[in-house]
Protein backbone atom coordinates (compact mmCIF):
# COMPACT_ATOMS: atom_id res chain seq x y z
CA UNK A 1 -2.85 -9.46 18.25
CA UNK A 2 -1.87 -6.99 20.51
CA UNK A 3 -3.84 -3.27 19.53
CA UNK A 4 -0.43 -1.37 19.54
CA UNK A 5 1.22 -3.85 17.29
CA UNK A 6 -2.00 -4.26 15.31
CA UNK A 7 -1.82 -0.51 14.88
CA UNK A 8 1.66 -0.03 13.99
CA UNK A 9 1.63 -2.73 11.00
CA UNK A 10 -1.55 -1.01 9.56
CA UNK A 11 0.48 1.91 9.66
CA UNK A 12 3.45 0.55 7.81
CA UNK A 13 0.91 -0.89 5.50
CA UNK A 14 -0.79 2.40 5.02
CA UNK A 15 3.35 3.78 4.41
CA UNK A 16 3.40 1.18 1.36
CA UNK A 17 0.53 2.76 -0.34
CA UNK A 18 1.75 6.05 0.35
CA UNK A 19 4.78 4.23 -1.85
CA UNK A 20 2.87 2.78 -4.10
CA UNK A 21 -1.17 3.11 -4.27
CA UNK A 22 -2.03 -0.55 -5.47
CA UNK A 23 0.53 -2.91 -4.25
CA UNK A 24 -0.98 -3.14 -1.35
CA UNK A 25 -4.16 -3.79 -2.49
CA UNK A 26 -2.36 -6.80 -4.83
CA UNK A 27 -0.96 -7.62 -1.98
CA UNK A 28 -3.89 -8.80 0.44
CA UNK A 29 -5.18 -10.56 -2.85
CA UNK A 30 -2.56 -12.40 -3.10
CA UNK A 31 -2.86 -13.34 0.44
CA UNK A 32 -6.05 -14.56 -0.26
CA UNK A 33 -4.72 -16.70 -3.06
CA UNK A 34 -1.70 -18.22 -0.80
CA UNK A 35 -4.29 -19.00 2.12
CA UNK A 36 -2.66 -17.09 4.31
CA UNK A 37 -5.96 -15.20 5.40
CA UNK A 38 -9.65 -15.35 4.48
CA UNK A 39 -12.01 -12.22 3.46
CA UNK A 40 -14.76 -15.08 3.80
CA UNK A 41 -17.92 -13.37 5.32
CA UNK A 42 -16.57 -9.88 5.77
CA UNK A 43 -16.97 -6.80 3.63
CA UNK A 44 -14.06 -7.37 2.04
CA UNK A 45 -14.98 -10.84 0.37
CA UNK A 46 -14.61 -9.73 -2.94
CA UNK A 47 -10.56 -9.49 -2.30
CA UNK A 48 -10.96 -13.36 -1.58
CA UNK A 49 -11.86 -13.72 -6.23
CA UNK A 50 -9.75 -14.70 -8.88
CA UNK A 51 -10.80 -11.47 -10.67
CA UNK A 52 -9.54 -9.11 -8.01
CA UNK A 53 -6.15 -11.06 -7.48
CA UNK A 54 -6.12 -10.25 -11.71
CA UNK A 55 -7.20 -6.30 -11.72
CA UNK A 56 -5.48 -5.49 -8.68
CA UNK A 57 -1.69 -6.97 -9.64
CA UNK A 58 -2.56 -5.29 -13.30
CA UNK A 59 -3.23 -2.13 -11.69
CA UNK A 60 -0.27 -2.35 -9.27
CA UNK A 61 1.94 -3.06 -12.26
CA UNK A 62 0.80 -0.21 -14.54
CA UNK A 63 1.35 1.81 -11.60
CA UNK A 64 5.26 0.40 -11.23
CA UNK A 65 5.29 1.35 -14.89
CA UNK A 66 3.22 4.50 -15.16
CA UNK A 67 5.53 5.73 -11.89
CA UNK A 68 8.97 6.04 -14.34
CA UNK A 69 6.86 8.30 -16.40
CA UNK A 70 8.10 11.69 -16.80
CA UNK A 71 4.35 13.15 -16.90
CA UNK A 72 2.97 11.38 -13.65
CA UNK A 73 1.87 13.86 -11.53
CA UNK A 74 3.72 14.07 -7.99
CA UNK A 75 2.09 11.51 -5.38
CA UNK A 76 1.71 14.84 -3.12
CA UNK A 77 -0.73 16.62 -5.57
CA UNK A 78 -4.07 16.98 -4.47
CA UNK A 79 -5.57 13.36 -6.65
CA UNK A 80 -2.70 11.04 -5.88
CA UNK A 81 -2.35 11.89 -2.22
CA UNK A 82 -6.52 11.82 -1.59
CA UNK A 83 -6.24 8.64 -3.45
CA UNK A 84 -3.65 6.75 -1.55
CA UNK A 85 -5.25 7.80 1.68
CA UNK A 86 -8.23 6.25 0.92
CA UNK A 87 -6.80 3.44 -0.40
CA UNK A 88 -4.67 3.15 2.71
CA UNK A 89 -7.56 3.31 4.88
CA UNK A 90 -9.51 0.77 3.00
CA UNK A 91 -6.26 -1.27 3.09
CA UNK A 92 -5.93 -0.63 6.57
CA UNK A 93 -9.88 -1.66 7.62
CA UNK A 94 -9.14 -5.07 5.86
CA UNK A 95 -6.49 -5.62 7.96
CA UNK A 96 -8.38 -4.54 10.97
CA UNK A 97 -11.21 -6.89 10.03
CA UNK A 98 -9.01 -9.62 9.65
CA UNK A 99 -7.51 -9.06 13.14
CA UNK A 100 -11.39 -8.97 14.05
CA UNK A 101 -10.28 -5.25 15.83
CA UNK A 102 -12.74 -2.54 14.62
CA UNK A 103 -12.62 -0.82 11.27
CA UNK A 104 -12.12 2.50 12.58
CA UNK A 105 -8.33 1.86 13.82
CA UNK A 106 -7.70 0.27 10.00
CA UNK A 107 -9.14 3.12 8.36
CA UNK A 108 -7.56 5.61 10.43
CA UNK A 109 -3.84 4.03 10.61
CA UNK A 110 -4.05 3.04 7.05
CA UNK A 111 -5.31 6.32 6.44
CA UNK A 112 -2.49 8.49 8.29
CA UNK A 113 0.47 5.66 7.17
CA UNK A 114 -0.62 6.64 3.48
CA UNK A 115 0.18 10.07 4.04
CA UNK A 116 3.13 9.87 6.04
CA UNK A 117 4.32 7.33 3.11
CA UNK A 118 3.55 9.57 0.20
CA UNK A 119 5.43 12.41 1.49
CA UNK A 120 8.22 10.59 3.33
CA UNK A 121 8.55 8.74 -0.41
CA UNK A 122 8.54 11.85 -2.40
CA UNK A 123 10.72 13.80 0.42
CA UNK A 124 13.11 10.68 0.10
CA UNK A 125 13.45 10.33 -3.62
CA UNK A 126 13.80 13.77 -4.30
CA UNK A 127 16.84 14.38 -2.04
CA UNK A 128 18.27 11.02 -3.46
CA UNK A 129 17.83 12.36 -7.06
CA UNK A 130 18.72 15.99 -6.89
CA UNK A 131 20.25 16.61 -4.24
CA UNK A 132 22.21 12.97 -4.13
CA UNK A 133 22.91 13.13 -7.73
CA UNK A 134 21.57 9.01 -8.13
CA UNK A 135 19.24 8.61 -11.48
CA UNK A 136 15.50 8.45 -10.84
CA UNK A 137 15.13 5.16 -12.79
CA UNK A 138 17.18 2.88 -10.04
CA UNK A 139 16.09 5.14 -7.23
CA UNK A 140 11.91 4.28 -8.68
CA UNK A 141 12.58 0.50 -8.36
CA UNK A 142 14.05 0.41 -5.09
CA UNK A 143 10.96 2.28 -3.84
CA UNK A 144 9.01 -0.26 -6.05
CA UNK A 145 10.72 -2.69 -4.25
CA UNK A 146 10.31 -2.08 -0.23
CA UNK A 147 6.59 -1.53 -1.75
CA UNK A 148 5.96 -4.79 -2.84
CA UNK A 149 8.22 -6.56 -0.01
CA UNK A 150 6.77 -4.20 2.52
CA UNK A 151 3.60 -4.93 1.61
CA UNK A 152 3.91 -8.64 1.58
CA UNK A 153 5.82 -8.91 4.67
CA UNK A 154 2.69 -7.14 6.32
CA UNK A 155 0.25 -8.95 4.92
CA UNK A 156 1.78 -12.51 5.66
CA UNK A 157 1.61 -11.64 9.04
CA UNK A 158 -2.41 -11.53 9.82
């Protein structure tokens, strides 16, 4: 794959967890599970289990759930964004590995997409709520939504 194009869909990867901190994650487990890739023999092997494919979709789905809350802190607080930047990098090196491309471009892109994600997300959601008078409930799935398809339009392509 070429590095540009590598780049760019570690990027839009690392967007999605700026969306949506564990969907990703579920999402190159479930990967695993269809056989679209294999984490064999890379530090990422333990995304290839049964177990992960379990706690990460949990995770990602008390997250879906957790998000509608009206005490979840904003995704641009200090926690939530430090957390979806790491996750996006860690997101992003998997990819990277599975392109066999260094870990360094993953971990940056994935990294930097997370970021740009979280605040385009909360930037996006807030005009649509306040400012475009739509409900934050329907608004929340949507963004659920392009997370999880996002995500697994990424992933089926490595």
């Amino acid at each position: 794959m070429p590095l540009p194009l590598l780049a760019a869909l570690i990027f839009a990867f690392g967007c999605f967890n700026g969306l949506r901190t564990l969907t990703p994650a579920a999402a190159l487990c479930w990967g695993a599970h269809l056989g679209w890739f294999s984490f064999a023999h890379t530090p990422f092997a333990f995304l290839d289990h049964p177990a992960s494919l379990i706690i990460f979709s949990l995770l990602a789905i008390g997250e879906w759930i957790g998000d509608k809350l009206p005490n979840t802190p904003s995704r641009v607080t200090t926690f939530p964004l430090i957390s979806r930047a790491v996750f996006g990098g860690a997101c992003g090196a998997a990819l990277a590995t599975l392109a066999g491309a260094g870990l360094f471009v993953g971990l940056v892109m994935g990294a930097v997409g997370a970021i740009v994600g979280s605040y385009a997300g909360f930037l996006l959601r807030r005009a649509m709520t306040r400012r475009g008078g739509l409900p934050d409930l329907p608004v929340a799935l949507v963004e659920d939504l392009i997370a999880i398809g996002g995500s697994f339009f990424v992933a089926s392509r490595f």
